[in-house]
C-alpha atoms as a PDB file:
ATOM      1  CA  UNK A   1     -19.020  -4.763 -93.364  1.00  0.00           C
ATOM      2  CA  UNK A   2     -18.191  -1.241 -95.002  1.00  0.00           C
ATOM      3  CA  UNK A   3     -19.118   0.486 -91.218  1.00  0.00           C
ATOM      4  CA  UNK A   4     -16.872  -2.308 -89.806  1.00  0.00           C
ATOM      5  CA  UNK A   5     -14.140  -1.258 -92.134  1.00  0.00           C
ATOM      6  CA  UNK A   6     -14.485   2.571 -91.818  1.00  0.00           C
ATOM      7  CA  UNK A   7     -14.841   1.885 -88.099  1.00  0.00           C
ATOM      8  CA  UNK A   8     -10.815   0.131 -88.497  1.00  0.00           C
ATOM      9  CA  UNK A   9      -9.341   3.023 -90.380  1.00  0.00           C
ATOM     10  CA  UNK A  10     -10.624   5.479 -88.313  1.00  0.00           C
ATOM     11  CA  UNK A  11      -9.521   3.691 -85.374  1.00  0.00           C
ATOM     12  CA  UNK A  12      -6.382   3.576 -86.674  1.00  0.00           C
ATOM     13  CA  UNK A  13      -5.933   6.807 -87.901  1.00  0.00           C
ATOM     14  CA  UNK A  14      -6.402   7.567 -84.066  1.00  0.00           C
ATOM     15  CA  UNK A  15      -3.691   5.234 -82.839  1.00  0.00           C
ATOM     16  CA  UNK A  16      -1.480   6.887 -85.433  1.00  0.00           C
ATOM     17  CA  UNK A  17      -1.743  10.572 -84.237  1.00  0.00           C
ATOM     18  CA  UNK A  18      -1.368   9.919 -80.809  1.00  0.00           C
ATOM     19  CA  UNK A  19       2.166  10.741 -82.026  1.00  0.00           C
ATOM     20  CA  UNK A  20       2.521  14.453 -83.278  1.00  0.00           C
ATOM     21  CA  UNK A  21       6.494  15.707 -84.639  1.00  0.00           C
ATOM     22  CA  UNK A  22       7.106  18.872 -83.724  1.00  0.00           C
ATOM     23  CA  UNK A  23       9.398  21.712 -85.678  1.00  0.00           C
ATOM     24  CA  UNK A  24      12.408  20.206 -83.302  1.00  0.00           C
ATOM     25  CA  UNK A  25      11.588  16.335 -84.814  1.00  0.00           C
ATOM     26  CA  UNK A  26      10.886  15.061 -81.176  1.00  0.00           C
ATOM     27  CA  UNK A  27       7.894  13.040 -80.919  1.00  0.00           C
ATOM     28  CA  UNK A  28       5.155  14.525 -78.979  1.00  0.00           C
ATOM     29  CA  UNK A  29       3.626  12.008 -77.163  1.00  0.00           C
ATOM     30  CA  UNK A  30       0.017  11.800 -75.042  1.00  0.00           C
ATOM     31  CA  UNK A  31      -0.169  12.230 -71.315  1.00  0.00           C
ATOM     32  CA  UNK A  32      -1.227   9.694 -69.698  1.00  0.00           C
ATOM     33  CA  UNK A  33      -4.833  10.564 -67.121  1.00  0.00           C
ATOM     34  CA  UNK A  34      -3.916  10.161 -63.701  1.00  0.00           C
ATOM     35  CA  UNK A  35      -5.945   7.785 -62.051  1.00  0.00           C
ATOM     36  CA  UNK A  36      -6.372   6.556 -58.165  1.00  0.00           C
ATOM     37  CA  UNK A  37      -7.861   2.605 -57.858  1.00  0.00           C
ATOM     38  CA  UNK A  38      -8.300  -0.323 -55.381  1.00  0.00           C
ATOM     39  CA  UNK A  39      -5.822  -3.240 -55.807  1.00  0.00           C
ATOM     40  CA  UNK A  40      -7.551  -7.013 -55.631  1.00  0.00           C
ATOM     41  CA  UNK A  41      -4.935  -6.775 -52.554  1.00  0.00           C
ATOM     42  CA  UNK A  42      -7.054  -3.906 -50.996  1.00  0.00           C
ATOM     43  CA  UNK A  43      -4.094  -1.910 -51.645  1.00  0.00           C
ATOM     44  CA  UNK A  44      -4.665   1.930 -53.059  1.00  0.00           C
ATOM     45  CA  UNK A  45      -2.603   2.059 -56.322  1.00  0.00           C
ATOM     46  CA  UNK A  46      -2.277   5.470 -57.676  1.00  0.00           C
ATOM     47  CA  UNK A  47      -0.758   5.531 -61.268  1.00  0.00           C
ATOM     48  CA  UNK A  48       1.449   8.475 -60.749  1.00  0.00           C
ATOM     49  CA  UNK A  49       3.357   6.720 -57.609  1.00  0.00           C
ATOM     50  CA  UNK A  50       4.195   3.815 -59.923  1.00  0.00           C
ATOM     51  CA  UNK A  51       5.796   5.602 -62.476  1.00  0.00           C
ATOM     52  CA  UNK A  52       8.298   6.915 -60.225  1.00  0.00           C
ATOM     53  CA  UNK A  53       9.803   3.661 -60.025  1.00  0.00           C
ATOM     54  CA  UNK A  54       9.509   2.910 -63.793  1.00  0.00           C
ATOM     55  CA  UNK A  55       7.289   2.612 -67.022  1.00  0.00           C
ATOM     56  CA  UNK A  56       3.918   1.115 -66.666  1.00  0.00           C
ATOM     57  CA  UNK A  57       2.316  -1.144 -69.072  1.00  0.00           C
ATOM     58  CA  UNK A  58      -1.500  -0.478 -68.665  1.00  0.00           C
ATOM     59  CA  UNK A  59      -3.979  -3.419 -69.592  1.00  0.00           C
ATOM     60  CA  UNK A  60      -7.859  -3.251 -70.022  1.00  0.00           C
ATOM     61  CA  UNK A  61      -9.554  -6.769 -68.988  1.00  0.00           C
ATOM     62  CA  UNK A  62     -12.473  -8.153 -67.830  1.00  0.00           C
ATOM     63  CA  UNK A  63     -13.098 -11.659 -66.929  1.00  0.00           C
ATOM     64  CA  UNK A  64     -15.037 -12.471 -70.428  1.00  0.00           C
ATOM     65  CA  UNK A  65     -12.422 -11.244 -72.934  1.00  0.00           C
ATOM     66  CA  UNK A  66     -10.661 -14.580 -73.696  1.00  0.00           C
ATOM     67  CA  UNK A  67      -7.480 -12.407 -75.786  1.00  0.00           C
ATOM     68  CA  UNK A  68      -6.886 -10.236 -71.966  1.00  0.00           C
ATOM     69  CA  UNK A  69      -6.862 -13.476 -70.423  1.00  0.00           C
ATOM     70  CA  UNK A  70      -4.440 -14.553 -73.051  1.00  0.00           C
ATOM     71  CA  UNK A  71      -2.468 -11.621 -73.166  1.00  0.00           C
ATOM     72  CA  UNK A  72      -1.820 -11.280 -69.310  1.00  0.00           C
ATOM     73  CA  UNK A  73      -0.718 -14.850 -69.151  1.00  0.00           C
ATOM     74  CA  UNK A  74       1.997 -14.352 -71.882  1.00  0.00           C
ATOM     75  CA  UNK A  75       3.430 -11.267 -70.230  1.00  0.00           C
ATOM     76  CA  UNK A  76       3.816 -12.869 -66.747  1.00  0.00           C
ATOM     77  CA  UNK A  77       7.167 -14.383 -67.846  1.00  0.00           C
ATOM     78  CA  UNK A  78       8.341 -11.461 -69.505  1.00  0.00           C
ATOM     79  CA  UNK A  79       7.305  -8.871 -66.186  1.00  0.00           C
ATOM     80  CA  UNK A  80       9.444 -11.805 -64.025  1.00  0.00           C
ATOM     81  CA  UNK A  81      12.292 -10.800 -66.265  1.00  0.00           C
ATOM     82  CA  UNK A  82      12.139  -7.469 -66.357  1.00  0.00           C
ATOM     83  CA  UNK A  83      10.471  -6.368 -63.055  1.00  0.00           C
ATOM     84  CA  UNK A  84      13.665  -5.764 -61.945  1.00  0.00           C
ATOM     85  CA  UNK A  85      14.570  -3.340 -64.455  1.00  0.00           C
ATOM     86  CA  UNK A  86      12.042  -1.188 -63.680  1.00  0.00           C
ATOM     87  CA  UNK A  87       8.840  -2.586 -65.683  1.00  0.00           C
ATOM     88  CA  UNK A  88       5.426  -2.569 -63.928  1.00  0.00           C
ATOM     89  CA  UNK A  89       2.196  -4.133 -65.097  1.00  0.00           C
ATOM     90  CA  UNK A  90      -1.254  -3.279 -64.087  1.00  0.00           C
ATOM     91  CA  UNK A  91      -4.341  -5.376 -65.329  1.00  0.00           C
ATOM     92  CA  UNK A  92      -6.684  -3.065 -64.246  1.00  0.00           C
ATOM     93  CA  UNK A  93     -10.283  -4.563 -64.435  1.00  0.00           C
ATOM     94  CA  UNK A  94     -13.144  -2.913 -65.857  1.00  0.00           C
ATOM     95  CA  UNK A  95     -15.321  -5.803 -64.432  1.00  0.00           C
ATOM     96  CA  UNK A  96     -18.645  -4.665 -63.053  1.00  0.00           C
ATOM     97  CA  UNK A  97     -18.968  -4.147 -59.243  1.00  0.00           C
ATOM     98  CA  UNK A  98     -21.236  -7.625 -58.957  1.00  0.00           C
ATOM     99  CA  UNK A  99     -17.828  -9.484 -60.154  1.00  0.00           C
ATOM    100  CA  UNK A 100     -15.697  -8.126 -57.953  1.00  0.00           C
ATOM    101  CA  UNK A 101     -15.222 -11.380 -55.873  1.00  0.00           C
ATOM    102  CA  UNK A 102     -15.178 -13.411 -59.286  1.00  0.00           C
ATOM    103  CA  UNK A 103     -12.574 -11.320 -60.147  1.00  0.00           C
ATOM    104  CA  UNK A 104     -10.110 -11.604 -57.092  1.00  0.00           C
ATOM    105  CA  UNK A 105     -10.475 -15.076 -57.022  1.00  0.00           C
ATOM    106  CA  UNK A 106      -9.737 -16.108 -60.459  1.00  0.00           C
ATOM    107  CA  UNK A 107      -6.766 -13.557 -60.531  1.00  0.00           C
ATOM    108  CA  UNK A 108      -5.381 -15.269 -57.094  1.00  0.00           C
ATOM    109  CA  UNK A 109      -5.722 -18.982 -59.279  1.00  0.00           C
ATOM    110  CA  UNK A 110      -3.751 -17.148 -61.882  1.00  0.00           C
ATOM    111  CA  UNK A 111      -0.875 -15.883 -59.633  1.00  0.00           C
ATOM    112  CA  UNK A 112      -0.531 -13.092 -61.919  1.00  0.00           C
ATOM    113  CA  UNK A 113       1.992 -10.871 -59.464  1.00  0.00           C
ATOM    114  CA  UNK A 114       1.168  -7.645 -60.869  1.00  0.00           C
ATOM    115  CA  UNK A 115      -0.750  -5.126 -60.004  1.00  0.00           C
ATOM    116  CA  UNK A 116      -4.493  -6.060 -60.602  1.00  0.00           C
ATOM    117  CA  UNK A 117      -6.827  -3.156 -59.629  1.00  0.00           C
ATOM    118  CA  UNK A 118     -10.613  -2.809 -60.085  1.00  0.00           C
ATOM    119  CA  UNK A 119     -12.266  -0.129 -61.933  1.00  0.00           C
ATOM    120  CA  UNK A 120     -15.973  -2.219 -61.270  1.00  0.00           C
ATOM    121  CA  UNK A 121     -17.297   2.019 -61.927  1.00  0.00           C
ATOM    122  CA  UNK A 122     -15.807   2.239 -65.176  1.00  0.00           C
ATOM    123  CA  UNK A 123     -14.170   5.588 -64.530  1.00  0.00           C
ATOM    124  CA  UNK A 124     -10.860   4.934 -65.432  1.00  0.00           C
ATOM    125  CA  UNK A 125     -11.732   2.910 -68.517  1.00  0.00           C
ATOM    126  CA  UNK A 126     -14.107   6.360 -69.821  1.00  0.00           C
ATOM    127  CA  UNK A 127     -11.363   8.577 -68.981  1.00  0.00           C
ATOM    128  CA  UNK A 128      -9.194   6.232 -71.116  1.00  0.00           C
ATOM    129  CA  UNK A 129     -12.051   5.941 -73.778  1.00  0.00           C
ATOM    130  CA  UNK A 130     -12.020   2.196 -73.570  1.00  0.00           C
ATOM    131  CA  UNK A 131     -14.043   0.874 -76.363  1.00  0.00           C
ATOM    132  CA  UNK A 132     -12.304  -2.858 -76.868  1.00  0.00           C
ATOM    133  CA  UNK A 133     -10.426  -4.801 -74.598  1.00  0.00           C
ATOM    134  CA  UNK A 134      -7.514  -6.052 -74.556  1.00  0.00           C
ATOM    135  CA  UNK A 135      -6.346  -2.182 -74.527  1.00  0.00           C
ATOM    136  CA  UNK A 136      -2.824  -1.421 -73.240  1.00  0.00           C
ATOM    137  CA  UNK A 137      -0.887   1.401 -73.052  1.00  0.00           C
ATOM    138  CA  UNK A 138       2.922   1.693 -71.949  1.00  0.00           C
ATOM    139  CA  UNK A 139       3.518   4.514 -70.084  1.00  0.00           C
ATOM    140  CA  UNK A 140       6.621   6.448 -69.315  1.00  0.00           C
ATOM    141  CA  UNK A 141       8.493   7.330 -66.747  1.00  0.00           C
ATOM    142  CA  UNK A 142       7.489  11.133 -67.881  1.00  0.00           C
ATOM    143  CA  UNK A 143       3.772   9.986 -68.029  1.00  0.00           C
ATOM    144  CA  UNK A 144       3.710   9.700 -71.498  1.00  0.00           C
ATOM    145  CA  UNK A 145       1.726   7.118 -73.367  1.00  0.00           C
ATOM    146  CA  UNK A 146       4.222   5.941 -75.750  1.00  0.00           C
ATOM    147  CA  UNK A 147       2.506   2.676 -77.291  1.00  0.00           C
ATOM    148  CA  UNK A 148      -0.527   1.547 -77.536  1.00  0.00           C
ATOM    149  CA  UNK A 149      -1.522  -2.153 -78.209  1.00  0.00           C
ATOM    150  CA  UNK A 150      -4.815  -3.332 -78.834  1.00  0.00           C
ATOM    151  CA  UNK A 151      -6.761  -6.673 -79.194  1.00  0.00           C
ATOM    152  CA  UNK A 152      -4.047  -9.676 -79.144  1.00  0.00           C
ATOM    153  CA  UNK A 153      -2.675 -12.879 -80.910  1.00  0.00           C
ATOM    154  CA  UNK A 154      -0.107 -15.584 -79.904  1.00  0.00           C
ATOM    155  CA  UNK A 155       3.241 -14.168 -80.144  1.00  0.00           C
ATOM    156  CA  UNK A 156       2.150 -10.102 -79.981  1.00  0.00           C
ATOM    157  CA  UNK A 157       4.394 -10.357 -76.432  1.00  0.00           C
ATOM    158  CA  UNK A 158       7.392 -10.135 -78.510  1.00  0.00           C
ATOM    159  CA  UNK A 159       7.005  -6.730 -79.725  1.00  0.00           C
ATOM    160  CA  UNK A 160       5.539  -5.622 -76.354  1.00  0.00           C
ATOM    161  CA  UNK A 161       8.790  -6.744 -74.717  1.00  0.00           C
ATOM    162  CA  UNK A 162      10.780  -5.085 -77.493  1.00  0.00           C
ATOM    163  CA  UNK A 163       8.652  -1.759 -76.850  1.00  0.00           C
ATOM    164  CA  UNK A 164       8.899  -2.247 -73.131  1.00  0.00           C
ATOM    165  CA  UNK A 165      12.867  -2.706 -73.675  1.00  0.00           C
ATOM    166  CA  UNK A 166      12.872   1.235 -75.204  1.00  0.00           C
ATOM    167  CA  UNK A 167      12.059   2.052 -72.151  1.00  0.00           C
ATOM    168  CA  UNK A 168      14.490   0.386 -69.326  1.00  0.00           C
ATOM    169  CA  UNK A 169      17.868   0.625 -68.567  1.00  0.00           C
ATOM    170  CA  UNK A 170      19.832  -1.806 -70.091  1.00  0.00           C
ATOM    171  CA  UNK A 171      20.242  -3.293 -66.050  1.00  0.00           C
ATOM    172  CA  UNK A 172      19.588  -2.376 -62.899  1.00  0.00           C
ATOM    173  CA  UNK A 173      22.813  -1.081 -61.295  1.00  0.00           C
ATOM    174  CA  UNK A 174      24.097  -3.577 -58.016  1.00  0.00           C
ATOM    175  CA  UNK A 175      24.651  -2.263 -54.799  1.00  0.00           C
ATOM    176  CA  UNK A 176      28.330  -1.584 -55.641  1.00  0.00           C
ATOM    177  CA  UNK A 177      27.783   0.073 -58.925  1.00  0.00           C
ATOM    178  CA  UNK A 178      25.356   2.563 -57.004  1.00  0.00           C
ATOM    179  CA  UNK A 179      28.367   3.069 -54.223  1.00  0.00           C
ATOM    180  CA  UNK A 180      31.032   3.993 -56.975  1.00  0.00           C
ATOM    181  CA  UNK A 181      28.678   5.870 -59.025  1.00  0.00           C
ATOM    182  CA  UNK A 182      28.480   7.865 -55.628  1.00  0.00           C
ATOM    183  CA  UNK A 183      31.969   8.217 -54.726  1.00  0.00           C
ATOM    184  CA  UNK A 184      32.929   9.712 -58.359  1.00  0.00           C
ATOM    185  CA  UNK A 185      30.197  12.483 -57.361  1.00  0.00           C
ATOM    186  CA  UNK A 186      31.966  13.361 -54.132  1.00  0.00           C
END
């Protein structure tokens, strides 16, 4: 139990000085690894594309971990209402290659309609030093990991939305806004 406590602290000790304040009292944050991977859509998703569009919230699953299940679920409705602003979710799978199929399949009964790719190799989840799962980190736009959430109860996707909310425009501009946003340039 004492290991199992030590092993906590230091864990969170970790999770603490991911954030370093500089002389200027900006936070220095982590950057994020770079990171190539096929989708369940046998689409190539490469992290750095996404985050031109906006901040990505990266989960660690696998098909056994009840609390990624969980998790994923309870963000679906919050990614519907905020997709728009920018936010992008990717549950990327750290599911061995022989699951593969077991993995596509349950994610199409789940209609989760975010990014799912499969890291069956484990590379991405070493380079990430993936040691329990649910692991997420929200990354932004600058490829920063700026939060990091890990493990997860009922009701943790309220303070993942309000983290994800730090990080989005307050709305995404309408046609017209765009157009006289323009004009005042000229």
């Amino acid at each position: 139990m004492k290991k199992f406590a030590f092993f906590i602290l230091l864990l969170n000790l970790g999770i603490v000085a991911f954030a370093q304040e500089t002389k200027t009292d900006t936070i220095k944050y982590p950057k994020a690894i770079n990171f190539t991977l096929p989708s369940t859509e046998n689409k190539t998703i490469t992290l750095d594309s996404l985050l031109k569009n906006g901040p990505v919230y990266l989960e660690f699953w696998d098909l056994p971990c009840k609390n990624c299940i969980k998790e994923l679920d309870a963000l679906m409705p919050i990614y519907d209402s905020l997709k728009e602003r920018g936010l992008q979710i990717i549950a990327l799978s750290v599911d061995k290659p022989a699951d593969e199929a077991k993995v596509k399949t349950f994610v199409k009964s789940k209609k989760w309609r975010y990014y799912v790719l499969l890291d069956s190799k484990g590379k991405v989840k070493d380079l990430y030093q993936i040691k329990i799962k649910p692991t997420a980190y929200l990354i932004n736009q600058k490829g920063e990991i700026v939060f990091t959430h890990i493990g997860f109860k009922q009701g943790d996707e309220k303070r993942i939305k309000d983290e994800f909310l730090k990080y989005l425009p307050k709305h995404k501009p309408c046609e017209q806004e765009k157009s006289e946003s323009e004009e005042k340039e000229k």
